[in-house]
Protein backbone atom coordinates (compact mmCIF):
# COMPACT_ATOMS: atom_id res chain seq x y z
CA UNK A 1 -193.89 -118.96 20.92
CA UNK A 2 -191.12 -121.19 20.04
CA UNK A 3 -190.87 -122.25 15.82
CA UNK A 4 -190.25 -126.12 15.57
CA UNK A 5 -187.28 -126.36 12.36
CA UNK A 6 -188.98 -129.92 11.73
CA UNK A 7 -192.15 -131.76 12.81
CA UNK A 8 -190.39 -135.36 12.46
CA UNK A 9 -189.90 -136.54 15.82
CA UNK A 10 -185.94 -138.21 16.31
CA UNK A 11 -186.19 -141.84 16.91
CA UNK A 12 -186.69 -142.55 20.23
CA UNK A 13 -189.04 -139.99 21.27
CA UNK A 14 -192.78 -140.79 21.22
CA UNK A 15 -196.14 -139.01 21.89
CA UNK A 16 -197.64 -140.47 24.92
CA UNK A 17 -200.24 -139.85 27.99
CA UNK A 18 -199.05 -139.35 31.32
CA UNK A 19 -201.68 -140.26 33.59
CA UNK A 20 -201.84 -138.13 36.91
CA UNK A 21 -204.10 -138.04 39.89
CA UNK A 22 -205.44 -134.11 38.48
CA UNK A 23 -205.76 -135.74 34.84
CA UNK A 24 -204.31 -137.24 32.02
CA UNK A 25 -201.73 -134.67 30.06
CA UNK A 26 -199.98 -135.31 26.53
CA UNK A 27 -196.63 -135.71 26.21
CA UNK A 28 -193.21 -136.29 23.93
CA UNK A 29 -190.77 -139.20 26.33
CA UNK A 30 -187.80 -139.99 25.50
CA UNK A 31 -186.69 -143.21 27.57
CA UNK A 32 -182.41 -144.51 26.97
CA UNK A 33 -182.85 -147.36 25.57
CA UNK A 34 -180.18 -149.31 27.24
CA UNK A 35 -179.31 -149.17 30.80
CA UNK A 36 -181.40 -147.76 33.72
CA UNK A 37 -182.11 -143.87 33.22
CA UNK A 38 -179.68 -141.37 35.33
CA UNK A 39 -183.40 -139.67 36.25
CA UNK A 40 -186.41 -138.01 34.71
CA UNK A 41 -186.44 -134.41 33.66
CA UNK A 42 -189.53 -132.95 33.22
CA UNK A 43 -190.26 -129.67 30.69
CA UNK A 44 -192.83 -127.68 31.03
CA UNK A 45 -193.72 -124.95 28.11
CA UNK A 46 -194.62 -121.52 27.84
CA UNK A 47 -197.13 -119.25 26.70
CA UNK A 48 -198.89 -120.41 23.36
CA UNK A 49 -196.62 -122.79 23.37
CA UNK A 50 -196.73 -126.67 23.69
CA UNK A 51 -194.11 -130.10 24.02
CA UNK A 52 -192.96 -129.77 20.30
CA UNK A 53 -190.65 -126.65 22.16
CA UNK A 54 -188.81 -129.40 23.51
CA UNK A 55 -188.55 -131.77 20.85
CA UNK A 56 -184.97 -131.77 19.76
CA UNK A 57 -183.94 -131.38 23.53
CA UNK A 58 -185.97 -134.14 24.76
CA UNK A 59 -183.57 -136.21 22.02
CA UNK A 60 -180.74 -134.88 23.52
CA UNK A 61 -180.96 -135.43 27.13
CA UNK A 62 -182.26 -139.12 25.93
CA UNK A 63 -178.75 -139.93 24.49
CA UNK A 64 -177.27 -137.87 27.81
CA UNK A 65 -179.34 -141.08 29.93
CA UNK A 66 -182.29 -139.17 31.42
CA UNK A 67 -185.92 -140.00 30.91
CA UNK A 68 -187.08 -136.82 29.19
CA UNK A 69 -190.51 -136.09 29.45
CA UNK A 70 -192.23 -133.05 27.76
CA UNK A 71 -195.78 -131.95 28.48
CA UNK A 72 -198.82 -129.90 27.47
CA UNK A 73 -200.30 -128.07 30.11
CA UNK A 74 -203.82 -128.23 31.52
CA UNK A 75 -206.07 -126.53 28.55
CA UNK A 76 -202.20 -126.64 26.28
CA UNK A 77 -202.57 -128.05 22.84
CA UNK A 78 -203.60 -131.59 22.75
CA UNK A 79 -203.78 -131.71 26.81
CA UNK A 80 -207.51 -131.09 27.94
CA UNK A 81 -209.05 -128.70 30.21
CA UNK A 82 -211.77 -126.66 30.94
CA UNK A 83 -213.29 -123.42 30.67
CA UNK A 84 -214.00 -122.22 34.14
CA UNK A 85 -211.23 -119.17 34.59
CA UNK A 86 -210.21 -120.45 38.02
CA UNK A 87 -208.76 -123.59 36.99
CA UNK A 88 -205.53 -121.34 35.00
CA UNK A 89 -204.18 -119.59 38.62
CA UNK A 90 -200.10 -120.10 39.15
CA UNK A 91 -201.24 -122.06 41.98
CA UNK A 92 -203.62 -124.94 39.27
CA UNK A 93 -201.13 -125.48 36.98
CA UNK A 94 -198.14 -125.56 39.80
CA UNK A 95 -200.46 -128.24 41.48
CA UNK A 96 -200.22 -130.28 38.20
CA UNK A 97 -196.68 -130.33 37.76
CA UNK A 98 -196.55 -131.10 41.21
CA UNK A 99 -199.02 -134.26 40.47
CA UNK A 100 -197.19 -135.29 36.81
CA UNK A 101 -193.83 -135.41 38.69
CA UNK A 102 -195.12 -137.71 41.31
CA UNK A 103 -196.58 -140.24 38.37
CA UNK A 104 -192.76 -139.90 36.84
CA UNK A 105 -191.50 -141.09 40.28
CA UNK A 106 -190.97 -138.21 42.24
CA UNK A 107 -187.46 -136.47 42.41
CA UNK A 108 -188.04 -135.39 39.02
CA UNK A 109 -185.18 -132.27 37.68
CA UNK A 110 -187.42 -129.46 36.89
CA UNK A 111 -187.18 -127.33 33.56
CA UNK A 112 -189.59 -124.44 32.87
CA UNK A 113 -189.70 -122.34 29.62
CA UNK A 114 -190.90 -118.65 29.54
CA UNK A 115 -194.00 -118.94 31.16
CA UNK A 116 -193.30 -122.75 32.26
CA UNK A 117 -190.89 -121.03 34.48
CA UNK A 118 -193.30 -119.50 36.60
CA UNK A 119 -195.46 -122.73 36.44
CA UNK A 120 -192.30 -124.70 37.70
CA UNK A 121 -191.44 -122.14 40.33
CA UNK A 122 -195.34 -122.56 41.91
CA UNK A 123 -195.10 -126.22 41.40
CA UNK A 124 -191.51 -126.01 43.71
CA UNK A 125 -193.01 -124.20 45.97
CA UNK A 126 -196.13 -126.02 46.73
CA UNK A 127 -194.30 -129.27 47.07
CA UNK A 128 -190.62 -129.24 46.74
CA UNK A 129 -189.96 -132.89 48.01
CA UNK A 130 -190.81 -134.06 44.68
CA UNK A 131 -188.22 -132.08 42.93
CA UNK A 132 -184.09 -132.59 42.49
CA UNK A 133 -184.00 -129.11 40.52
CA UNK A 134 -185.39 -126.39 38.73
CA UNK A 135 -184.43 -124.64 35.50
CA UNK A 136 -185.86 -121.64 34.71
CA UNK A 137 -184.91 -121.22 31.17
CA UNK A 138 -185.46 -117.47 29.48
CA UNK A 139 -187.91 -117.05 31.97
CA UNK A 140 -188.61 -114.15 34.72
CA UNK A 141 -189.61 -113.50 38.70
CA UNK A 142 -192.97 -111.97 38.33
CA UNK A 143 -195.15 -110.53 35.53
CA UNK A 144 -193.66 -108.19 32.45
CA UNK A 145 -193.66 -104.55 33.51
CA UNK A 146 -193.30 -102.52 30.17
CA UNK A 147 -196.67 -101.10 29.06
CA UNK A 148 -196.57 -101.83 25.49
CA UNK A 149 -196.12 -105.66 26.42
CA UNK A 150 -198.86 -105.35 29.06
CA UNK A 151 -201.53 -103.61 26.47
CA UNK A 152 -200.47 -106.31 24.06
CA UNK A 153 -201.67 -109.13 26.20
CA UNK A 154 -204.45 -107.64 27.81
CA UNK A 155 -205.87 -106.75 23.88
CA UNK A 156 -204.88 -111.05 22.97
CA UNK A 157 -206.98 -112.25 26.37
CA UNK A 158 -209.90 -109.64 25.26
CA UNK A 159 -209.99 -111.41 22.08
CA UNK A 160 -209.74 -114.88 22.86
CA UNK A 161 -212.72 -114.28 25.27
CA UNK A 162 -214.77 -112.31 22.50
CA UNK A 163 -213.91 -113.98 19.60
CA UNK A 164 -213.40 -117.09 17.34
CA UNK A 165 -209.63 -118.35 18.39
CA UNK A 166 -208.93 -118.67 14.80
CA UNK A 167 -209.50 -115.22 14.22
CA UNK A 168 -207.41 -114.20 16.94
CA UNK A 169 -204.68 -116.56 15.02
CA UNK A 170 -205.08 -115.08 12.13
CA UNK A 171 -204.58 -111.39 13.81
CA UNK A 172 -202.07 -112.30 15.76
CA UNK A 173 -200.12 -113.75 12.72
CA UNK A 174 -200.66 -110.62 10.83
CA UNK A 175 -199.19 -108.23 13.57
CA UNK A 176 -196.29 -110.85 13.77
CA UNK A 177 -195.83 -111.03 10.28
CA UNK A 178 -195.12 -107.35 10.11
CA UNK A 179 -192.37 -107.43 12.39
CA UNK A 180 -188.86 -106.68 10.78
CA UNK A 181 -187.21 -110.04 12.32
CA UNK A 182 -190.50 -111.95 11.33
CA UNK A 183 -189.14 -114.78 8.91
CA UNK A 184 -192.22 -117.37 7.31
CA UNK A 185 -191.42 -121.00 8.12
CA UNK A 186 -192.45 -123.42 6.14
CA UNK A 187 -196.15 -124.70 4.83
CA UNK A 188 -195.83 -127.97 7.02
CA UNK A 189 -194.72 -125.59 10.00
CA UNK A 190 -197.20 -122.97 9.73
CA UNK A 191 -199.27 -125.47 9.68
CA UNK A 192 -198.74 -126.83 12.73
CA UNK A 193 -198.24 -123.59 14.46
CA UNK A 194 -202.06 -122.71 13.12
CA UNK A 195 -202.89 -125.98 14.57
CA UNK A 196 -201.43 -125.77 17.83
CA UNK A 197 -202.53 -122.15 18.95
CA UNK A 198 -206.49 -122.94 17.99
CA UNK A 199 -205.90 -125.99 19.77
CA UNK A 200 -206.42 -124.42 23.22
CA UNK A 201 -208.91 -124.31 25.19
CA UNK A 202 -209.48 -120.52 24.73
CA UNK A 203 -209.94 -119.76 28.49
CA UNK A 204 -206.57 -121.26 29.02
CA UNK A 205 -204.83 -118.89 26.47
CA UNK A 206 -206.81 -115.92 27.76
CA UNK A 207 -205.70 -116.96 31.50
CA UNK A 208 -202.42 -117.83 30.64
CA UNK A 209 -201.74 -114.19 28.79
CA UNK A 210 -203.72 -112.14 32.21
CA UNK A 211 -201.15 -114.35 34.20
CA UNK A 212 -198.22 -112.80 32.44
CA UNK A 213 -199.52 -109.78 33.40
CA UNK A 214 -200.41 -109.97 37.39
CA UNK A 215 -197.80 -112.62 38.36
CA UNK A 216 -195.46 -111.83 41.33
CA UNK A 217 -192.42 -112.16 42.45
CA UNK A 218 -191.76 -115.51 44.51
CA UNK A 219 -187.95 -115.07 44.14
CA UNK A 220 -187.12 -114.78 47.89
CA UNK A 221 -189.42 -118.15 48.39
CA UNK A 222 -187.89 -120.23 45.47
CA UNK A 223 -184.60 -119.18 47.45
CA UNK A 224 -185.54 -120.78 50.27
CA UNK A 225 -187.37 -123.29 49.43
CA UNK A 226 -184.29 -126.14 49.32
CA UNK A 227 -184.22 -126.76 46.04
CA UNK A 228 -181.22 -126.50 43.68
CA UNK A 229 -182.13 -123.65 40.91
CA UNK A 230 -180.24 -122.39 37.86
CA UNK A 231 -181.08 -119.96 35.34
CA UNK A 232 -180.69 -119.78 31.79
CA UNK A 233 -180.96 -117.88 28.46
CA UNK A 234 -179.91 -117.17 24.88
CA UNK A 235 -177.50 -114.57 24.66
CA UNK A 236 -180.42 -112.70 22.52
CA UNK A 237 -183.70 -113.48 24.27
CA UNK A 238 -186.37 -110.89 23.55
CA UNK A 239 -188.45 -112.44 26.51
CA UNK A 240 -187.91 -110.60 30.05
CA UNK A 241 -184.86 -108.20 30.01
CA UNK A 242 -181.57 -109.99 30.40
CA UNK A 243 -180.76 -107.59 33.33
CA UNK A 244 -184.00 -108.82 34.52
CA UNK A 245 -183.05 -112.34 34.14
CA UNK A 246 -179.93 -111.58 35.61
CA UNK A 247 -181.35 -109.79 38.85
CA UNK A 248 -183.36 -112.72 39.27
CA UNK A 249 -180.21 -115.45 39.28
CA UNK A 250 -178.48 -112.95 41.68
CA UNK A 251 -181.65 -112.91 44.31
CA UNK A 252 -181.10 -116.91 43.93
CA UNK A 253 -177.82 -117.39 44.65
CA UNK A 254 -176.67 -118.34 41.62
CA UNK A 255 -174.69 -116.81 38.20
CA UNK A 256 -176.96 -116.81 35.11
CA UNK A 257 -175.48 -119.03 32.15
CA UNK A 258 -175.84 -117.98 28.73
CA UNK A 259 -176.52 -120.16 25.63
CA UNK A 260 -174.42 -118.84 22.74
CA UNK A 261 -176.48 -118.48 19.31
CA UNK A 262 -179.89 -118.51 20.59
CA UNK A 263 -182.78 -116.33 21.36
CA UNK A 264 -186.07 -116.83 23.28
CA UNK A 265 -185.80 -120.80 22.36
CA UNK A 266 -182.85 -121.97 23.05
CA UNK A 267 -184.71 -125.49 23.23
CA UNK A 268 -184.92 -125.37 19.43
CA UNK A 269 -182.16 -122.88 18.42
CA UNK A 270 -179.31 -124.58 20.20
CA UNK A 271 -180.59 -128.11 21.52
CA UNK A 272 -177.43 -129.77 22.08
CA UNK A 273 -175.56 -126.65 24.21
CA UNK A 274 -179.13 -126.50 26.11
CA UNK A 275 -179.14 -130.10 26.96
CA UNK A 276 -175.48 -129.50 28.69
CA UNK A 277 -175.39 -127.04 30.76
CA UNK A 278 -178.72 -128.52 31.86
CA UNK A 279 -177.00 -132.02 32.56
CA UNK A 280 -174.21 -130.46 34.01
CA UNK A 281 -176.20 -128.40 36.30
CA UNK A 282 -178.12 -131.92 37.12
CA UNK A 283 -174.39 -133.32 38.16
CA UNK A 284 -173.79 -130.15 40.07
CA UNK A 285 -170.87 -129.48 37.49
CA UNK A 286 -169.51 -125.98 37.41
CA UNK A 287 -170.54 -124.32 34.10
CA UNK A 288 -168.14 -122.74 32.09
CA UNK A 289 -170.73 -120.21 30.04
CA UNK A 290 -171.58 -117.73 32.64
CA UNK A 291 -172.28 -114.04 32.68
């Protein structure tokens, strides 16, 4: 779960509704103001997460001249969705990115975060021709492996099944808080982070937690699939192993870049080195921050 710094949204960006032929889904655009747009990039968050992971980057590759459009998943926050368990599969929510980036336009470069990156690999492979890229930022080829991770998420998607979701916040913030790197953000933030996790559709937590469990690897297809991919992390993400990450890049074709100075958000941590290596990889620049 990404930590927003500030809730105030830059000038420029603005909550909106993307309308798509699987549903209407909330986002934070950021259109240039002058000029026609270079192109649209399209983020897609991660588990418990939401658009606001995005915010400061969706400023950024504004002033870079893309149309920067962040979204809420199906069942996500203030994006709605229902409660039958089938409508969370990879394959669901890869269909909807598929649908939002043919109401952008089509052609649309593809960024996934944690989670989103799986999301964005399904939605590639179901329908590449509507995609220029794909940027799978601190994000993995299949589900996490370790068991203590595993028992962890299986034990959240019990709860959210069996119990009130803002008792499940409220446990899940107290096993957090314990944590030696745990730091308390502010009341405005908290907040807001209250707010958005007890905003889901409980099903689509619960779904979205088993699917970090049993996803698998689609590496070999997303390397065939035509479309140009990069990967991307902070030099300390605490998501999927960095070897892991780095495996993953290799099995692509392509050297893993590192974002200096950030962790599992590099969206929020360090918005303005995100936003270039992602515009450079968008020009088909080399990068100079590799592993």
């Amino acid at each position: 779960m990404s930590t927003p710094r500030t809730l105030t949204l830059p000038d420029g960006v603005r909550s909106e509704t993307l309308e798509t032929d699987r549903g209407a889904f909330a986002t934070l655009t950021a259109v240039p103001e002058l000029g026609t747009p270079l192109g649209t990039v399209l983020l897609v968050p991660g588990w418990t997460g939401s658009k606001e992971d995005f915010t400061p980057l969706v400023d950024h590759l504004c002033r870079y001249g893309w149309r920067a459009v962040a979204v809420d998943q199906r069942g996500q926050y203030e994006t709605t969705g229902p409660s039958d368990r089938s409508a969370y599969s990879l394959a669901e929510l890869g269909a909807d990115v598929v649908a939002m980036s043919k109401a952008l336009g089509g052609y649309s470069q593809l960024v996934g975060h944690s989670f989103g990156g799986l999301v964005a690999r399904e939605a590639v492979l179901t329908d590449p021709s509507v995609f220029s890229t794909i940027s799978l930022l601190c994000s993995g080829p299949a589900a996490f492996t370790d068991e203590a991770t595993l028992q962890s998420l299986q034990m959240l998607a019990f709860g959210l099944e069996n119990l009130p979701i803002e008792q499940v916040y409220d446990m899940k913030l107290d096993h957090d808080s314990k944590g030696r790197a745990y730091v308390a953000p502010p009341e405005d933030v908290a907040a807001f982070l209250r707010k958005r996790f007890t905003g889901n559709v409980p099903t689509s937590l619960a779904e979205i937690t088993r699917r970090l469990t049993d996803a698998e690897d689609k590496t070999d297809q997303l390397a065939k699939s035509g479309v140009r991919t990069q990967v991307l992390y902070g030099e300390t993400d605490d998501g999927w192993p960095i070897p892991v990450q780095q495996a993953m890049a290799a099995a692509l074709g392509v050297e893993a870049e590192v974002i200096p100075d950030a962790g599992h958000s590099p969206a929020i941590d360090q918005p303005a080195a995100t936003a270039r290596l992602l515009v450079d990889f968008f020009h088909n620049y080399p990068s100079l921050t590799t592993t």
